[in-house]
Protein backbone atom coordinates (compact mmCIF):
# COMPACT_ATOMS: atom_id res chain seq x y z
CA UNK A 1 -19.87 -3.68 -10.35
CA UNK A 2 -20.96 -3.28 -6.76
CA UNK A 3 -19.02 -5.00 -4.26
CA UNK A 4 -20.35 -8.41 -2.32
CA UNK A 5 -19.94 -9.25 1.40
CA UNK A 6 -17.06 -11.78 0.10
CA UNK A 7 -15.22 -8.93 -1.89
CA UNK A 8 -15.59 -6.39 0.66
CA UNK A 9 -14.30 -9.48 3.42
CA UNK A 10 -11.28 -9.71 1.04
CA UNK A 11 -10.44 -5.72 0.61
CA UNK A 12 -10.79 -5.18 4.36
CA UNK A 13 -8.83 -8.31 5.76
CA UNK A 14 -6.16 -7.86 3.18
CA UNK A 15 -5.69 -4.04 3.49
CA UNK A 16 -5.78 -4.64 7.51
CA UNK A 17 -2.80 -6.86 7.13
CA UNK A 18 -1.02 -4.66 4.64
CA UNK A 19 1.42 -1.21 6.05
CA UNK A 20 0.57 0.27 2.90
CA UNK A 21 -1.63 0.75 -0.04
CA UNK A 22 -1.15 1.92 -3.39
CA UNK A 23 -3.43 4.92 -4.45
CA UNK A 24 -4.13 6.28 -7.62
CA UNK A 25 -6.07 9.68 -7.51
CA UNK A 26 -6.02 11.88 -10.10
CA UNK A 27 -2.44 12.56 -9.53
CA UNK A 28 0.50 9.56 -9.35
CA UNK A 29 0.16 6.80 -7.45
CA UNK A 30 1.49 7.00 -4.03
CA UNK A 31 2.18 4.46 -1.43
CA UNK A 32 0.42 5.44 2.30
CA UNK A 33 0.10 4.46 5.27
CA UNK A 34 -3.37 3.58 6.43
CA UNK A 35 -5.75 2.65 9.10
CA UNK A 36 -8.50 0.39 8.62
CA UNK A 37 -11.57 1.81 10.61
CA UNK A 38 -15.68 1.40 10.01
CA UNK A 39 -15.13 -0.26 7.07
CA UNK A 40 -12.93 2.04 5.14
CA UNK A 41 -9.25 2.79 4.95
CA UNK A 42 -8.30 6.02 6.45
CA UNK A 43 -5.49 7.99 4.86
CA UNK A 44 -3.70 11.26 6.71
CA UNK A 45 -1.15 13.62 5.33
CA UNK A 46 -1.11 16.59 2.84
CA UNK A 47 0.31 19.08 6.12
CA UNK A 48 4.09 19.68 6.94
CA UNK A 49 5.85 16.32 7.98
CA UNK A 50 3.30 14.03 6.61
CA UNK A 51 2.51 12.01 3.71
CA UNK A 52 1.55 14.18 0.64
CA UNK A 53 -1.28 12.88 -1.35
CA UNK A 54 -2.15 14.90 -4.43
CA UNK A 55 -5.08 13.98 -6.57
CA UNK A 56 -7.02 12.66 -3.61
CA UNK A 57 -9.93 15.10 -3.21
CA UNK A 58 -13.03 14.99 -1.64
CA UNK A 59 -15.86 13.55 -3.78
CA UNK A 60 -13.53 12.17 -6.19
CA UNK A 61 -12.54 8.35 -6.85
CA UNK A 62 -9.51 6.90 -6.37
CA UNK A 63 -7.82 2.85 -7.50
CA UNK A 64 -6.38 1.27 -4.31
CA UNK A 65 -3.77 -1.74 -4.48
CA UNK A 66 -3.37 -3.41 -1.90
CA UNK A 67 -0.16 -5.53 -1.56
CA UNK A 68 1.02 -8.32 0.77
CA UNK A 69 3.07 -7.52 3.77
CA UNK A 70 5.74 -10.43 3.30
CA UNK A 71 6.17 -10.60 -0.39
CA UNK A 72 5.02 -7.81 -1.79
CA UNK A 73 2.94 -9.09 -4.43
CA UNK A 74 -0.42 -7.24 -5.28
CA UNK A 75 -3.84 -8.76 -3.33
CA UNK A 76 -6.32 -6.96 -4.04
CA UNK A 77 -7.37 -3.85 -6.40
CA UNK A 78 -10.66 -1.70 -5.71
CA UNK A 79 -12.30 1.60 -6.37
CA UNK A 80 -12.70 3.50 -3.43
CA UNK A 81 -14.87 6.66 -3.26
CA UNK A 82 -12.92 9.51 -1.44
CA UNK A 83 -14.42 11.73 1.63
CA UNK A 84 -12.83 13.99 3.60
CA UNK A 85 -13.74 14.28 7.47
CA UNK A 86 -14.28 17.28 8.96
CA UNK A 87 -11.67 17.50 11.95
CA UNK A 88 -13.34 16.98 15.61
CA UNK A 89 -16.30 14.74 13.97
CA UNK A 90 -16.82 11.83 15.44
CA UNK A 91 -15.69 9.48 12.72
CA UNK A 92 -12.54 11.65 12.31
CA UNK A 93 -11.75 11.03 16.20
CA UNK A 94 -12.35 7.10 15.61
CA UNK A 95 -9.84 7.42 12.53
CA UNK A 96 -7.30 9.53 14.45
CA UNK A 97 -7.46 6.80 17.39
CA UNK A 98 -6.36 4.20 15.14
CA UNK A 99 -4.09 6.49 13.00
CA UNK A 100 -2.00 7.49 16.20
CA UNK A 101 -1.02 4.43 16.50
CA UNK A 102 0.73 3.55 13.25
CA UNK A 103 2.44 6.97 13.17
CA UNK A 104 5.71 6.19 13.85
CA UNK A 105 8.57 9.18 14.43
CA UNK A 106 6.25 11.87 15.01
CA UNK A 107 8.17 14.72 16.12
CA UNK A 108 5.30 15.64 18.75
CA UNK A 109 3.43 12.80 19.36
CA UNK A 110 1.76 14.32 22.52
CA UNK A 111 0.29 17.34 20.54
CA UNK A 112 -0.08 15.26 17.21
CA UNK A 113 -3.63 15.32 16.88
CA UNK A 114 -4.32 18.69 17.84
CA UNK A 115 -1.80 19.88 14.77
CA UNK A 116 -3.44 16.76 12.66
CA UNK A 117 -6.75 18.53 13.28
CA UNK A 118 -4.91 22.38 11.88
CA UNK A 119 -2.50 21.28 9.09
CA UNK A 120 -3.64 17.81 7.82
CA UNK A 121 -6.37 16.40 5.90
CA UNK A 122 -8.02 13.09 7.02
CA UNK A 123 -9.72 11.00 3.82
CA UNK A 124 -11.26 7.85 4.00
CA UNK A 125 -11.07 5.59 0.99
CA UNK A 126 -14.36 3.22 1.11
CA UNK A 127 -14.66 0.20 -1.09
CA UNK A 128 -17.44 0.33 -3.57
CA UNK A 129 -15.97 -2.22 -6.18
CA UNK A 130 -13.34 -4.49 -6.53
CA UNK A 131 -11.36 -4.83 -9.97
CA UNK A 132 -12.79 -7.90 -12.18
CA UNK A 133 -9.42 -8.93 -12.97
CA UNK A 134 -5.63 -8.52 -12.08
CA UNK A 135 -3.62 -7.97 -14.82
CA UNK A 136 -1.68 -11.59 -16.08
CA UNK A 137 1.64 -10.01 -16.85
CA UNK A 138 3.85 -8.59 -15.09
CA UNK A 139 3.49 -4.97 -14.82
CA UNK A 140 7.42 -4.34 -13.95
CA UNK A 141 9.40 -2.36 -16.78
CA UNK A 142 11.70 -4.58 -18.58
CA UNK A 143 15.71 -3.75 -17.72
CA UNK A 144 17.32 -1.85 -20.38
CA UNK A 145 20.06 -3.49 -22.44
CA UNK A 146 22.96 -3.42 -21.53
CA UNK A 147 26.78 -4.63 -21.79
CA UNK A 148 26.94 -5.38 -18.35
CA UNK A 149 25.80 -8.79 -17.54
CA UNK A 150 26.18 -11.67 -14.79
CA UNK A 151 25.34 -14.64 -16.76
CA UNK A 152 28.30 -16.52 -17.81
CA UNK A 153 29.37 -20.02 -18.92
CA UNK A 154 30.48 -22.16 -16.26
CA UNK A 155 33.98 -23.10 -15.97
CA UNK A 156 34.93 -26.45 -17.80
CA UNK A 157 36.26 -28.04 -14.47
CA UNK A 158 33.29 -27.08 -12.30
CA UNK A 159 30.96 -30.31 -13.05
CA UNK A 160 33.99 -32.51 -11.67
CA UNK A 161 34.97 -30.32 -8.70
CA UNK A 162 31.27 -30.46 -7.84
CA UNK A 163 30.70 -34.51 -8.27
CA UNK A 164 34.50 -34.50 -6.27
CA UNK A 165 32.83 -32.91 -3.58
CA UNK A 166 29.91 -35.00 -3.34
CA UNK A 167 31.54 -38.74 -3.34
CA UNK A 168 33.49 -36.87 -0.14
CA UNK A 169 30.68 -36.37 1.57
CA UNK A 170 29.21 -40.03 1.37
C-alpha cells in the first residue's frame, strides 16, 4: 500500500507530538527518542551513552508505532524504510539540529555533535505505508493466576454507612 497525503499528514503530526516511537527492526522492538525532520523521523544512538538500536540497518525496513503522549495508547503504525546519513551531510546536520535539542542529560552537550558525528549512527525512518488496520484486542499479556487478589465482597454494613452518610449531607 503506498501511503496518501492524509496518511502521511497523520504519521508525521502524530509522531511530532509523540517523545517516543516504537521500532521494530529486525531485532526487538525498542522505544526511541526521535526528531521529526524533512518528512521522516530521525533516530540517533548505537555509540557509548546513547540509545542502542539493533536490527535497524541501512537499507532495511523497519514497523514504527507511534503512541500518544498523554495516554499512551497506540496512534498510528507504519513501515518505514531505513537510511543511514553519512555524518557532516547536509541532511545529517538538519537532523542533528533538531536532535540536539531533545537530548536531554548529555554529559557534553557542547562537544555532542562532534562525538555524534565519531561514535553514533544517525537513521532516518521515512514513511512509505501505513498499517491497514490496528489490531482490535488488546495486545497486553494477560496477568498470571494467582492467589493474591484485591477483589473482595463488601462488608454487610457498608450500603447503610454509605446511604447514612448521604441523608447527612442534604
Amino acid at each position: 500500500m503506498t501511503l496518501s497525503s492524509l496518511d502521511l499528514a497523520l504519521v508525521e503530526e502524530a509522531s511530532k507530538k509523540s517523545g517516543l516511537i516504537w521500532v521494530r527492526g529486525a531485532g526487538a522492538d525498542r522505544a526511541l527518542w526521535h526528531a521529526w525532520v524533512d518528512g521522516a523521523a530521525h533516530v540517533l544512538g548505537d555509540g557509548p551513552g546513547e540509545q542502542p538500536f539493533p536490527g535497524l540497518a541501512d537499507g532495511s525496513a523497519a514497523e514504527v508505532t507511534v503512541r500518544s503522549k498523554d495516554k499512551g495508547g497506540r496512534l498510528v503504525a507504519w513501515t518505514a524504510a531505513v537510511r543511514e546519513l553519512a555524518p557532516g551531510s547536509e541532511s545529517w546536520q538538519n537532523a542533528v539540529a533538531e536532535l540536539k535539542g531533545k537530548r536531554l542529560n548529555a554529559p557534553d552537550s557542547e562537544r555532542m555533535t562532534e562525538r555524534w558525528a565519531r561514535e553514533c549512527r544517525l537513521l532516518r525512518l521515512e514513511p512509505v505505508a501505513v498499517a491497514e488496520k490496528l489490531p482490535v484486542v488488546s495486545l497486553a499479556a494477560a496477568p498470571l493466576p494467582s492467589s493474591a487478589i484485591t477483589r473482595r465482597a463488601i462488608p454487610a454494613g457498608l450500603p447503610k454507612l454509605l446511604l447514612k452518610r448521604k441523608r447527612n449531607k442534604r
